[in-house]
N, C-alpha and C. Protein backbone atom coordinates (compact mmCIF):
# COMPACT_ATOMS: atom_id res chain seq x y z
N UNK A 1 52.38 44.45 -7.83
CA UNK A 1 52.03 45.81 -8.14
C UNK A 1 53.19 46.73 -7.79
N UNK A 2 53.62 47.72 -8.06
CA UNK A 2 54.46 48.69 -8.59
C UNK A 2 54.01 49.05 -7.02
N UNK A 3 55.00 50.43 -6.61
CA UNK A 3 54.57 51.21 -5.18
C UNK A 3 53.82 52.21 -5.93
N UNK A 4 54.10 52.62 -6.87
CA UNK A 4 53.02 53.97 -7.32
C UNK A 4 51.50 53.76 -7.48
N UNK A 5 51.72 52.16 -7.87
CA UNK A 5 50.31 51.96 -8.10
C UNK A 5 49.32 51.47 -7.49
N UNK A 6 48.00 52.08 -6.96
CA UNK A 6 46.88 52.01 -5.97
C UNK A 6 46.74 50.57 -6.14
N UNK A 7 45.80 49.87 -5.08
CA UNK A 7 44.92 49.06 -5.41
C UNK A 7 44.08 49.09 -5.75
N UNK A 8 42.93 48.37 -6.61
CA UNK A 8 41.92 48.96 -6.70
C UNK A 8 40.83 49.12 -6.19
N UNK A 9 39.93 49.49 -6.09
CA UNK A 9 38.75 49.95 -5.09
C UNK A 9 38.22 48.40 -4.95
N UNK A 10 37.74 48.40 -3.37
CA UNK A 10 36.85 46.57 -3.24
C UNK A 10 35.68 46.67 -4.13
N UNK A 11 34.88 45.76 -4.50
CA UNK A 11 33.62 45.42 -5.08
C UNK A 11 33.26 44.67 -4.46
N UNK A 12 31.39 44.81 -4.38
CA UNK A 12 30.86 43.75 -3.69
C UNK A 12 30.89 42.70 -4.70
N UNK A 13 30.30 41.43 -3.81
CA UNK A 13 30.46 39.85 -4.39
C UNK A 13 29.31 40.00 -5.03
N UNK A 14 28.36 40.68 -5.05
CA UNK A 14 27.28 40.74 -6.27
C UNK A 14 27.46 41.41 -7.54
N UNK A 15 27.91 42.33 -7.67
CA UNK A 15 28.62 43.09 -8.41
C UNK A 15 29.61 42.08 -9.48
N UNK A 16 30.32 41.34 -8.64
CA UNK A 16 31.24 40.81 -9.64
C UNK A 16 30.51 39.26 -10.24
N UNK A 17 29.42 38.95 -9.56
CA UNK A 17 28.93 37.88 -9.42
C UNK A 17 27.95 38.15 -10.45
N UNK A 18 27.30 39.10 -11.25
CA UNK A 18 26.30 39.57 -12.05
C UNK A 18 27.67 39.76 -13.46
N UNK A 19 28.66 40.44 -13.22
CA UNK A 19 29.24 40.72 -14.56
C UNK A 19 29.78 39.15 -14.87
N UNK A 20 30.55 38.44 -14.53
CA UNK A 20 30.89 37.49 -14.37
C UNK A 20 29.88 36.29 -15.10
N UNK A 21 28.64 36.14 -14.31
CA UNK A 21 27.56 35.50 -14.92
C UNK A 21 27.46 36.13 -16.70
N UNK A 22 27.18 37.35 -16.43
CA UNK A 22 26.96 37.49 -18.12
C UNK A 22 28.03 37.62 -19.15
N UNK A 23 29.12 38.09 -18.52
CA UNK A 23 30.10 37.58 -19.43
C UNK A 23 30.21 35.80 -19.83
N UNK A 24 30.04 35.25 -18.73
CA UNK A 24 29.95 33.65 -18.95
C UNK A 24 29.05 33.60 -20.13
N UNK A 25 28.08 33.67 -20.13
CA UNK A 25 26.56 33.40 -21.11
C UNK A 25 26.45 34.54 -21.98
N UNK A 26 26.83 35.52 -22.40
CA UNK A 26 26.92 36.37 -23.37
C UNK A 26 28.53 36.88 -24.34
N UNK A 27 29.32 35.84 -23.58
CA UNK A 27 30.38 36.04 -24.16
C UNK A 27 30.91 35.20 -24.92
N UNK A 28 31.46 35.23 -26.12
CA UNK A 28 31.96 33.83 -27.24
C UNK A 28 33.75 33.93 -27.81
N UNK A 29 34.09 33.41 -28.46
CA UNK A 29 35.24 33.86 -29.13
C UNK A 29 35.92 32.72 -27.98
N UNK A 30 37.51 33.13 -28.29
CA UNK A 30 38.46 32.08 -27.12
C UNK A 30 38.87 32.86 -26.37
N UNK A 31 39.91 32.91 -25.34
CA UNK A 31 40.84 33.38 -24.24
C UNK A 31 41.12 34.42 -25.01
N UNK A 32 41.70 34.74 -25.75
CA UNK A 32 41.80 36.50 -25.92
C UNK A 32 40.63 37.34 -26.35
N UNK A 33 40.15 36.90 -26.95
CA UNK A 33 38.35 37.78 -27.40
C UNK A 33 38.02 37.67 -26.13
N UNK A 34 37.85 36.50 -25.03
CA UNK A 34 37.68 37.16 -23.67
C UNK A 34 38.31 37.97 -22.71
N UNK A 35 39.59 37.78 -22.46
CA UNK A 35 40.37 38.54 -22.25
C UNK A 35 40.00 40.17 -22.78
N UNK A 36 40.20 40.17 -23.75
CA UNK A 36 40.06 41.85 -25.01
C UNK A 36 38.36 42.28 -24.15
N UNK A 37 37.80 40.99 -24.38
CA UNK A 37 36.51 41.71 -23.48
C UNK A 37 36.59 42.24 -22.25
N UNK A 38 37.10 41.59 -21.12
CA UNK A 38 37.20 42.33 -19.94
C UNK A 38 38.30 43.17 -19.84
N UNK A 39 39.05 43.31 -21.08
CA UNK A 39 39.71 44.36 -20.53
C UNK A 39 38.94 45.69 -21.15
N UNK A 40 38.10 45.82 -22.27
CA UNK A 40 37.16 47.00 -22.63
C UNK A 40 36.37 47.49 -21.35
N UNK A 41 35.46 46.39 -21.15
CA UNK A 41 34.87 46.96 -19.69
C UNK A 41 35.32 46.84 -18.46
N UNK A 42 36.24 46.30 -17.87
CA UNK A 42 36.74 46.59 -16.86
C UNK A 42 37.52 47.66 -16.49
N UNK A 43 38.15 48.33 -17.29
CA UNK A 43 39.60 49.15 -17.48
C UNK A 43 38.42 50.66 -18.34
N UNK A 44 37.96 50.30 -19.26
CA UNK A 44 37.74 51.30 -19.74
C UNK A 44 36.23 52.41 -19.55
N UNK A 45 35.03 51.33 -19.55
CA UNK A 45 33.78 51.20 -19.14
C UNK A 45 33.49 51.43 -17.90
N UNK A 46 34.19 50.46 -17.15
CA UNK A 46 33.87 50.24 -15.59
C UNK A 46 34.85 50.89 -14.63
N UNK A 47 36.05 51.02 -14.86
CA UNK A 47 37.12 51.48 -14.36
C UNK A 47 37.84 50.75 -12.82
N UNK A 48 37.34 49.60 -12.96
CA UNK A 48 37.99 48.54 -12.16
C UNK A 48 39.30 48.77 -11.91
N UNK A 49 40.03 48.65 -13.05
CA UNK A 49 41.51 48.46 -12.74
C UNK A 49 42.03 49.44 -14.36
N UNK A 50 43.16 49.88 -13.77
CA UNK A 50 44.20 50.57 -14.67
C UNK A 50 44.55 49.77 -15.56
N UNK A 51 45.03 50.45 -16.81
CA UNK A 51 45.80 49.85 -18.02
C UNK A 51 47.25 48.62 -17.28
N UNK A 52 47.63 49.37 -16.56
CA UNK A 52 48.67 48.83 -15.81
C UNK A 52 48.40 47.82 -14.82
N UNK A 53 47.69 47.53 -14.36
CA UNK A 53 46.90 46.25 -13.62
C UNK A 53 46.25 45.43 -14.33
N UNK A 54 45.88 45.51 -15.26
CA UNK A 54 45.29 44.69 -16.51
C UNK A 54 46.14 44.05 -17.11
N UNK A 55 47.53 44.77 -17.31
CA UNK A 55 48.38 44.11 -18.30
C UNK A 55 49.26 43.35 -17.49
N UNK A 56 49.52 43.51 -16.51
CA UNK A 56 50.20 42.55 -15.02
C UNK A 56 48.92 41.42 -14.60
N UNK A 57 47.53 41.74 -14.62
CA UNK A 57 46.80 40.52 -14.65
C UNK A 57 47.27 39.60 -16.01
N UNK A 58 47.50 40.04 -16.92
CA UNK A 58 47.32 39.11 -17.97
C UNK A 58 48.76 38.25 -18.17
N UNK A 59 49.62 39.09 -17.94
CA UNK A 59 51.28 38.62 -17.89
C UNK A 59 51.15 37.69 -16.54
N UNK A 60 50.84 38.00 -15.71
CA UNK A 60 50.67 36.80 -14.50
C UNK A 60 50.32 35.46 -14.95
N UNK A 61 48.71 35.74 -15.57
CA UNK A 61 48.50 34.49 -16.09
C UNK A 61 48.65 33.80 -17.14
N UNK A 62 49.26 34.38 -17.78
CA UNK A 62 49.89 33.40 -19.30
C UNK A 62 51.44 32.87 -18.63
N UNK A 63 51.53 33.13 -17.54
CA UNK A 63 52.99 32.64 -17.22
C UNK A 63 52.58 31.16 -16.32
N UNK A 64 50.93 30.79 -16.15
CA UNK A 64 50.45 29.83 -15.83
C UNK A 64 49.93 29.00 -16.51
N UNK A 65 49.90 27.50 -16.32
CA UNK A 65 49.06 26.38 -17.24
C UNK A 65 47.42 26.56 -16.88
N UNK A 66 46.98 26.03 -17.89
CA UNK A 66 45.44 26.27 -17.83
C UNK A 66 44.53 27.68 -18.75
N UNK A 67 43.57 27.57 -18.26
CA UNK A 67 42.84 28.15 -19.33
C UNK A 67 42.63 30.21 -18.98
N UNK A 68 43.77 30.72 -19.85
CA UNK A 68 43.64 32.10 -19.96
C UNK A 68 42.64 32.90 -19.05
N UNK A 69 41.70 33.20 -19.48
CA UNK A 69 40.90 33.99 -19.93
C UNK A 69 39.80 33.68 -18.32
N UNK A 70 40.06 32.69 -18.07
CA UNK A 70 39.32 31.72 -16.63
C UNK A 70 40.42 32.60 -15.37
N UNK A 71 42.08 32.07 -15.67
CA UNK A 71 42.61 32.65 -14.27
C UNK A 71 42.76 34.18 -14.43
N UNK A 72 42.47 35.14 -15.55
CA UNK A 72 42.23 36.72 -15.25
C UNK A 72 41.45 36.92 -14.75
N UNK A 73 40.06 36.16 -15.15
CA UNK A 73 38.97 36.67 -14.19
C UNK A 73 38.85 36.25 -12.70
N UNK A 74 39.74 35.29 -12.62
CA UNK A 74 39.58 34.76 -10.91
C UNK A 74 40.92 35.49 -10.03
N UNK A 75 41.94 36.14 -11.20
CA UNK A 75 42.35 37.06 -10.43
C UNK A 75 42.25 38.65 -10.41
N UNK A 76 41.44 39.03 -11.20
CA UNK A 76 40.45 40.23 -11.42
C UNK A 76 39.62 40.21 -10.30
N UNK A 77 39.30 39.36 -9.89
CA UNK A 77 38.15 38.86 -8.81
C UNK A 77 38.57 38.93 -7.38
N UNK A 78 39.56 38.48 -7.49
CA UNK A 78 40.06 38.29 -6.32
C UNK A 78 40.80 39.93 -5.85
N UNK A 79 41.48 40.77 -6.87
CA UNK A 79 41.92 41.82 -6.58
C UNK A 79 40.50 42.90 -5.91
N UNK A 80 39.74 42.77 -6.76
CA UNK A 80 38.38 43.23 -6.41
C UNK A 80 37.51 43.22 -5.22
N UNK A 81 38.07 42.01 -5.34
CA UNK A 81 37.05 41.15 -4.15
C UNK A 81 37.87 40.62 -2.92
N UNK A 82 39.08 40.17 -2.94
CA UNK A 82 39.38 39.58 -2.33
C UNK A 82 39.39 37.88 -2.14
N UNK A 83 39.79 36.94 -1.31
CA UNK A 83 39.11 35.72 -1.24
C UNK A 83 38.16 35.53 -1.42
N UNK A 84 36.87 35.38 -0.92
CA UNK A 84 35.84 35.27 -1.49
C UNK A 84 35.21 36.07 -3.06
N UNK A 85 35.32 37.24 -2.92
CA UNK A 85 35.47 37.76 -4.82
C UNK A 85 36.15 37.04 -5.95
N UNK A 86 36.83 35.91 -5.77
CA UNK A 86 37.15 35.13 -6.46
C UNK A 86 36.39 34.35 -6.92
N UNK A 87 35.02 33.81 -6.03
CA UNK A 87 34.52 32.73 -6.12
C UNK A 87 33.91 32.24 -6.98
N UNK A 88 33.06 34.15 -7.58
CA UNK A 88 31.81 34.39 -8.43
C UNK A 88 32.94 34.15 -10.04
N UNK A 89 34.01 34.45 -10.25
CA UNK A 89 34.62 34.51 -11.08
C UNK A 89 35.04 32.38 -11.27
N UNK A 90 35.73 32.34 -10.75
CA UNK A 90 36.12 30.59 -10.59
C UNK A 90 35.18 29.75 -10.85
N UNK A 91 34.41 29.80 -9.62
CA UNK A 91 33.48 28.97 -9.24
C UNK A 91 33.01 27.77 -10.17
N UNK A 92 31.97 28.40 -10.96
CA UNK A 92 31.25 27.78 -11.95
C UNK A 92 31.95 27.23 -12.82
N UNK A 93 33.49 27.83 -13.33
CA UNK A 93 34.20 26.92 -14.27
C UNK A 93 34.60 25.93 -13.41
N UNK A 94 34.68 25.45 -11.92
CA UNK A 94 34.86 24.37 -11.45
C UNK A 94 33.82 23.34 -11.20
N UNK A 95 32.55 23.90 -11.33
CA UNK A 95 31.78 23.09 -11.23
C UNK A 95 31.18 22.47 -12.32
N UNK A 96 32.00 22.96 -13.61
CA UNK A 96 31.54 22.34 -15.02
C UNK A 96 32.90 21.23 -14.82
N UNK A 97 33.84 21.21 -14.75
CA UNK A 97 34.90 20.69 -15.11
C UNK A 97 34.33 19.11 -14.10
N UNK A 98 33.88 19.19 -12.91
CA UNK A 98 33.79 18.31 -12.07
C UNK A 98 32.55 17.65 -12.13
């Protein structure tokens, strides 16, 4: 993050643990239709995070292997949340994979 730019406000682990869930089960398309989704409501709707924290979440993780659209939200989560705020975001895609 830039020095000008805040962090963003904490969220509780329910909070992210309810959007998270329904984005999982109400959301379709691939890694960028998801992506494009959380960045409408997170950034614009919800006001989670700045244009500018969104687009440094996303450049972070395309500079990683694995699945898009999975490590924004677990580091959306984690900015939010912290360590544990990650969990509600991760979690469940680890417990399908395993």
């Amino acid at each position: 993050m830039s020095s000008t730019q805040k962090a963003p406000a904490r969220g509780s682990i329910g909070e992210l643990t309810v959007y998270f869930l329904r984005l999982g089960l109400l959301g379709f398309g691939g890694p960028v239709a998801l992506v494009g989704q959380m960045e409408r409501e997170l950034v614009a709707e919800r006001g989670w995070l700045s244009n500018e924290q969104m687009r440094e979440s996303i450049a972070i993780c395309q500079s990683l292997p694995g699945p898009l659209a999975i490590q924004v939200g677990i580091y959306i989560s984690y900015l939010r949340g912290g360590f544990w705020g990650a969990w509600p975001a991760g979690g469940p895609s680890f417990s399908r994979i395993s």
